[in-house]
Each structure stands twice: as C-alpha cells, then as structure tokens.
Protein backbone atom coordinates (compact mmCIF):
# COMPACT_ATOMS: atom_id res chain seq x y z
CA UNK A 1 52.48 -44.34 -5.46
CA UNK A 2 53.41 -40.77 -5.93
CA UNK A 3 57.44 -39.79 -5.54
CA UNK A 4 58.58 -36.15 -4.13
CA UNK A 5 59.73 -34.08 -7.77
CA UNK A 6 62.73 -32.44 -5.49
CA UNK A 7 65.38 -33.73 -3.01
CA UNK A 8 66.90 -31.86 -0.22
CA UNK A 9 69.80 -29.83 -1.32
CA UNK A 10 67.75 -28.54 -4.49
CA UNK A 11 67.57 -25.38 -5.80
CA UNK A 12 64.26 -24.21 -6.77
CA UNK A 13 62.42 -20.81 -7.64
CA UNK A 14 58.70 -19.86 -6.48
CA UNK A 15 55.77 -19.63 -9.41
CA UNK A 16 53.83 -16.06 -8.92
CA UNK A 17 50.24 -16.25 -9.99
CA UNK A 18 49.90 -16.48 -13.87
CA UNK A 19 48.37 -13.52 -16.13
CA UNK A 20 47.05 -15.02 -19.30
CA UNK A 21 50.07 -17.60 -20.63
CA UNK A 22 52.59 -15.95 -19.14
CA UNK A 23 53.98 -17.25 -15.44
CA UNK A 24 55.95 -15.22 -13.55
CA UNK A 25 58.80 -16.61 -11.16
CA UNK A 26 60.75 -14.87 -8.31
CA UNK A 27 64.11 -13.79 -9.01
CA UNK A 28 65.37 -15.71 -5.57
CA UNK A 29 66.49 -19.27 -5.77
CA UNK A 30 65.72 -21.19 -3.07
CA UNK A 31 67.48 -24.69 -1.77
CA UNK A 32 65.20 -27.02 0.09
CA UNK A 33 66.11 -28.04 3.28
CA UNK A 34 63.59 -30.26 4.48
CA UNK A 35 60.78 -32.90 2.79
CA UNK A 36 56.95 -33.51 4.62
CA UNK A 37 54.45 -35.83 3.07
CA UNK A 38 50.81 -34.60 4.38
CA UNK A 39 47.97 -36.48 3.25
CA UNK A 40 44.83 -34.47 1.26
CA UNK A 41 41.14 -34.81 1.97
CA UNK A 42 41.21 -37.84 -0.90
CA UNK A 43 43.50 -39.81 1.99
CA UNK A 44 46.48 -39.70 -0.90
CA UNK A 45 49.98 -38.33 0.12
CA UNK A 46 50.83 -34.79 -1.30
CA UNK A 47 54.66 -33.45 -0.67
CA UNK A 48 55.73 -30.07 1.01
CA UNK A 49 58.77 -28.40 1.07
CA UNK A 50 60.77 -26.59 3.20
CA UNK A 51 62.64 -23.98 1.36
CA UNK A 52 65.47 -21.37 3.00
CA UNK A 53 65.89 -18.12 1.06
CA UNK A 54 69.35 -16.31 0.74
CA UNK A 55 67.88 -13.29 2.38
CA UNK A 56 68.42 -13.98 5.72
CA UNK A 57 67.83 -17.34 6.67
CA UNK A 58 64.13 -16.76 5.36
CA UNK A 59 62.24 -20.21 5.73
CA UNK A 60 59.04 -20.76 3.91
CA UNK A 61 56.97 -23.52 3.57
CA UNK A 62 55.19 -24.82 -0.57
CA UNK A 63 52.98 -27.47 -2.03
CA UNK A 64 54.96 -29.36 -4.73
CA UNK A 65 53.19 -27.94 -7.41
CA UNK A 66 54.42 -24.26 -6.43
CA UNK A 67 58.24 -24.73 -7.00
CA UNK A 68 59.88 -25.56 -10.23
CA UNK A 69 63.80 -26.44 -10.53
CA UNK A 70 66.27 -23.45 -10.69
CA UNK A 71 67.91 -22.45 -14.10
C-alpha cells in the first residue's frame, strides 16, 4: 500500500521541467494545506496536494511526484 511522501503543515518547493540533468525548482516555498488520494486508470491510489503560496493566499493543486521537501 502506497503512503503520502508529505504531511500537512510541510513545506515544499515546485520541480520546473528538467533541461538535460539539471532540474530547476521555484524559488517559492510552499506549505501544504490539504491531502487527496485519487485513484489512476490502474485502480491504485495516487496522492495530491494542496499547496498555499506566500504570494497572496495563492492555492494550487500537484501530483506527489511534482513537489520535493523545502531546504
């Protein structure tokens, strides 16, 4: 059984696409604020987060695989 990689109250940055090796990340960190578990085609569970921004409020929602953990 898979288990969510974050917990609410995390801070977390986004991954921007990758050129060659190199992976960028945005400069905001992010603290999630809310945790969904949506199921793929494959029936298995996959984990979403709901992350708020520090400019303004901003709410966005990412795929596990998208955020990494905050310096």
């Amino acid at each position: 059984m898979p288990s969510p990689k974050f917990k609410i109250n995390d801070q977390v940055n986004k991954k921007r696409g990758s050129i060659g090796i190199c992976l960028k990340i945005e400069s905001h960190v992010g603290t999630i604020t809310k945790i969904k578990e949506k199921y793929n085609s494959r029936n298995r569970i996959c984990y979403y987060y709901e992350v708020t921004w520090p400019d303004n409020g901003r709410r966005s929602q990412h795929a596990q695989h998208i955020l990494i953990p905050a310096p």
